[in-house]
N, C-alpha and C. Protein backbone atom coordinates (compact mmCIF):
# COMPACT_ATOMS: atom_id res chain seq x y z
N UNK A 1 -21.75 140.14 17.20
CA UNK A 1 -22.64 141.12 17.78
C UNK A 1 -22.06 142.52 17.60
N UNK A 2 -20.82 142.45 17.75
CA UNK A 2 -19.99 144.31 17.46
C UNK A 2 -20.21 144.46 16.39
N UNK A 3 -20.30 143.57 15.31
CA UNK A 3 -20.47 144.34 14.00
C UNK A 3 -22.16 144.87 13.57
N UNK A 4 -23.19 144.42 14.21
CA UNK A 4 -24.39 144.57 14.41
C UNK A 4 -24.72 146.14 15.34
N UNK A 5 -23.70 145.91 16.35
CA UNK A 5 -24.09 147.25 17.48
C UNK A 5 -23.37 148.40 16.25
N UNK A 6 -22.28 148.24 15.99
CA UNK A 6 -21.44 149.56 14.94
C UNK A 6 -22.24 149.83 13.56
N UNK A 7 -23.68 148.84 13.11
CA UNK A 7 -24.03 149.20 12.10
C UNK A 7 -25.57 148.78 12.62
N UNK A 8 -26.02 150.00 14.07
CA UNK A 8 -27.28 149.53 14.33
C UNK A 8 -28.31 150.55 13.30
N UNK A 9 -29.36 149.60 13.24
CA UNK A 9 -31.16 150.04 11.97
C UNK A 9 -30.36 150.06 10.99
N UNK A 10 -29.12 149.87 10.50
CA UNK A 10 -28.70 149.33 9.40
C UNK A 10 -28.83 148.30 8.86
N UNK A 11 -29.65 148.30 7.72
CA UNK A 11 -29.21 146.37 7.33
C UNK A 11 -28.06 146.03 6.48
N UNK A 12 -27.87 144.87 6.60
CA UNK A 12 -26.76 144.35 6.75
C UNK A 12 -26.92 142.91 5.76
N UNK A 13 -26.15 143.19 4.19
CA UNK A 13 -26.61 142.06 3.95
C UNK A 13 -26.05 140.80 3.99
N UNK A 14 -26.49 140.10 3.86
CA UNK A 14 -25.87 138.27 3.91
C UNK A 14 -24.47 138.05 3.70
N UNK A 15 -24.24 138.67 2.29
CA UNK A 15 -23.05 138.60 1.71
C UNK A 15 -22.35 139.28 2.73
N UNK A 16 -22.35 140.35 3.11
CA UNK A 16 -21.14 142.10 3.54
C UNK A 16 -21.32 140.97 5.19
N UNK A 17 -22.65 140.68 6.05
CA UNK A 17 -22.30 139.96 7.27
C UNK A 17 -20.65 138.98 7.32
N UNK A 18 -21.17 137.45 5.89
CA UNK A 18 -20.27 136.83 5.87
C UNK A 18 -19.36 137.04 5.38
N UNK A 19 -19.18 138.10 5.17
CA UNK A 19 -17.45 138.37 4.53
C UNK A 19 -16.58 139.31 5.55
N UNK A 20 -17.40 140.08 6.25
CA UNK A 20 -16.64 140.53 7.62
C UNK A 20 -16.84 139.24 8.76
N UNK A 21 -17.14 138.50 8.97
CA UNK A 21 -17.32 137.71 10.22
C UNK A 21 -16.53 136.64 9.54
N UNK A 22 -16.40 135.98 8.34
CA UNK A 22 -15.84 134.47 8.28
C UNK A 22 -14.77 134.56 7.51
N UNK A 23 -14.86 135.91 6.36
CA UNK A 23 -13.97 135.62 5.17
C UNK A 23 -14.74 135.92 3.95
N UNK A 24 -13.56 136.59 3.30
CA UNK A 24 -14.42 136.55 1.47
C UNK A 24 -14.78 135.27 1.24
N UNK A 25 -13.92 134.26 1.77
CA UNK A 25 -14.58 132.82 0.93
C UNK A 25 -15.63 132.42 1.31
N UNK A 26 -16.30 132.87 2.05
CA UNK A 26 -17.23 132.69 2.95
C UNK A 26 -18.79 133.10 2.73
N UNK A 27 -18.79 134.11 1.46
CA UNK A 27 -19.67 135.14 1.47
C UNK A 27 -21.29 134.50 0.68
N UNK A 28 -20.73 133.21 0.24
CA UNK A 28 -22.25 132.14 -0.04
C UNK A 28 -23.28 131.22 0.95
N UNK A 29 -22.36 131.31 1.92
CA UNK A 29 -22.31 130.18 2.85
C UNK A 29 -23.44 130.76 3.79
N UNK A 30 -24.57 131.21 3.12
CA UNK A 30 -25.94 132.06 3.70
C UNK A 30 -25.83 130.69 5.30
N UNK A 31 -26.59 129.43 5.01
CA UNK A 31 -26.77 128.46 6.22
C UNK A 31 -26.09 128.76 7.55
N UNK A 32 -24.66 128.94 7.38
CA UNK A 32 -23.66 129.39 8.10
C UNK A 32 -23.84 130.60 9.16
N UNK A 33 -24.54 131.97 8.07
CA UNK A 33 -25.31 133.26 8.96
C UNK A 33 -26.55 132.60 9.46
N UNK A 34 -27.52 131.66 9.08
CA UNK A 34 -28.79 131.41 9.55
C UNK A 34 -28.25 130.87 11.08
N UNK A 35 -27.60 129.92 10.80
CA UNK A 35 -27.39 129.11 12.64
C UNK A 35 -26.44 129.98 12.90
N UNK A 36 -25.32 131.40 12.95
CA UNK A 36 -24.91 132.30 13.82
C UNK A 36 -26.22 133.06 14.50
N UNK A 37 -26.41 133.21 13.26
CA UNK A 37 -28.25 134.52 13.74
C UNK A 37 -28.59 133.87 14.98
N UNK A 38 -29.12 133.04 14.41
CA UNK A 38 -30.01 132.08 15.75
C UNK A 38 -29.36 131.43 17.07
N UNK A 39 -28.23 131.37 16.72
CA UNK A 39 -27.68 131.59 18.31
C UNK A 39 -27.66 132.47 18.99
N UNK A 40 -27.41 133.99 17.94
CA UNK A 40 -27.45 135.11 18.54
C UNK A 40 -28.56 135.62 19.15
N UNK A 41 -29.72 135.50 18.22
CA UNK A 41 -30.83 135.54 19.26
C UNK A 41 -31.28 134.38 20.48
N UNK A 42 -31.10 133.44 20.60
CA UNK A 42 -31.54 132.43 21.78
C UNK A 42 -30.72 133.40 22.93
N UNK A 43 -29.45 134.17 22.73
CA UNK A 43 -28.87 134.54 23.75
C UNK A 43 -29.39 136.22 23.98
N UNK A 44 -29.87 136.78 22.98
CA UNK A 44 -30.02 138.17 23.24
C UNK A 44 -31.82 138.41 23.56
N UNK A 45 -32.80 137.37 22.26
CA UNK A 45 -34.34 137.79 22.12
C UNK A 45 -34.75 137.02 24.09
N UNK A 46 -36.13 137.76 24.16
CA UNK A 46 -36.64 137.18 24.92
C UNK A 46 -37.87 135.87 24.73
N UNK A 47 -38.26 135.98 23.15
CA UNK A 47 -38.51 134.94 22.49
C UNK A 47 -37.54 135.11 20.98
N UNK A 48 -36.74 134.19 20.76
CA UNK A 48 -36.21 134.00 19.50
C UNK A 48 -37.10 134.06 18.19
N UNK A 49 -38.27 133.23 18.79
CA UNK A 49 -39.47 133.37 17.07
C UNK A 49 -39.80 134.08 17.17
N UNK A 50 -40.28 135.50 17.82
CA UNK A 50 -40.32 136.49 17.22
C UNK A 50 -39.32 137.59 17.54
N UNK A 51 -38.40 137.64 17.40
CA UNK A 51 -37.11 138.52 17.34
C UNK A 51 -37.53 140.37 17.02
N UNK A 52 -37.10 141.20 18.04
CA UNK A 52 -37.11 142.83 18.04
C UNK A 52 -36.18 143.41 17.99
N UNK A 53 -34.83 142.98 18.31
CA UNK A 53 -33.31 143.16 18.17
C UNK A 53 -32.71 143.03 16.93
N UNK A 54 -32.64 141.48 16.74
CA UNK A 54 -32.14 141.18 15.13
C UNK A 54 -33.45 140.85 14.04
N UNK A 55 -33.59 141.72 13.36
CA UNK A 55 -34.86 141.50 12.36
C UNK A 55 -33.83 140.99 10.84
N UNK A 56 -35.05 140.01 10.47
CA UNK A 56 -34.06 139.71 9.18
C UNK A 56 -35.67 139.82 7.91
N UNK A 57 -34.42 141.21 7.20
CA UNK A 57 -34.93 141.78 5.89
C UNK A 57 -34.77 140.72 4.86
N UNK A 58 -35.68 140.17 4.70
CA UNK A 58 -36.50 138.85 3.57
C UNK A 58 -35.45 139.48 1.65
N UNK A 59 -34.51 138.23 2.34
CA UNK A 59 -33.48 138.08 0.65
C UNK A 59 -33.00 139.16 0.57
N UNK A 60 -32.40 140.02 1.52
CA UNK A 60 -31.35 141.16 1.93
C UNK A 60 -30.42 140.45 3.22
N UNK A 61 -31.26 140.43 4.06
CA UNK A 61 -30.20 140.23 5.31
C UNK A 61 -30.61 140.76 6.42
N UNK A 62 -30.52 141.62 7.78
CA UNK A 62 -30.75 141.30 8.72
C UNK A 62 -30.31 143.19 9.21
N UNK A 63 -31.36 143.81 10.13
CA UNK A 63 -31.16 144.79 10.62
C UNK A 63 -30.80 144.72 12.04
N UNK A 64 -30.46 145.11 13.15
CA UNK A 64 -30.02 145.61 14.25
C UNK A 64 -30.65 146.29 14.92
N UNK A 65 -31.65 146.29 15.80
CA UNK A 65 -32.20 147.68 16.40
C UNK A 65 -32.24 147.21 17.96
């Protein structure tokens, strides 16, 4: 979540997420960001399916607002 608040209406892509949160080796392992995301929202959205906090930019990655 800190790296989301320090780069908020920024998007943020898949790759640059998983390589600061898991590791360079890490930076394919898209599935890996899908079930973090989605934990992150069950705990932050007030509905997760439609998410206003974490928006995810379609085959980029995911903005912050």
């Amino acid at each position: 979540m800190a790296l989301f608040a320090k780069n908020e209406s920024k998007v943020l892509t898949h790759q640059y997420i998983l390589k600061e949160i898991w590791g360079i080796g890490y930076q394919t392992e898209t599935q890996y960001l899908r079930v973090f995301v989605g934990t992150l929202r069950k705990k932050l959205e007030n509905n997760p399916n439609n998410p206003i906090h974490i928006i995810t930019e379609s085959g980029v990655g995911y903005r912050f607002q």
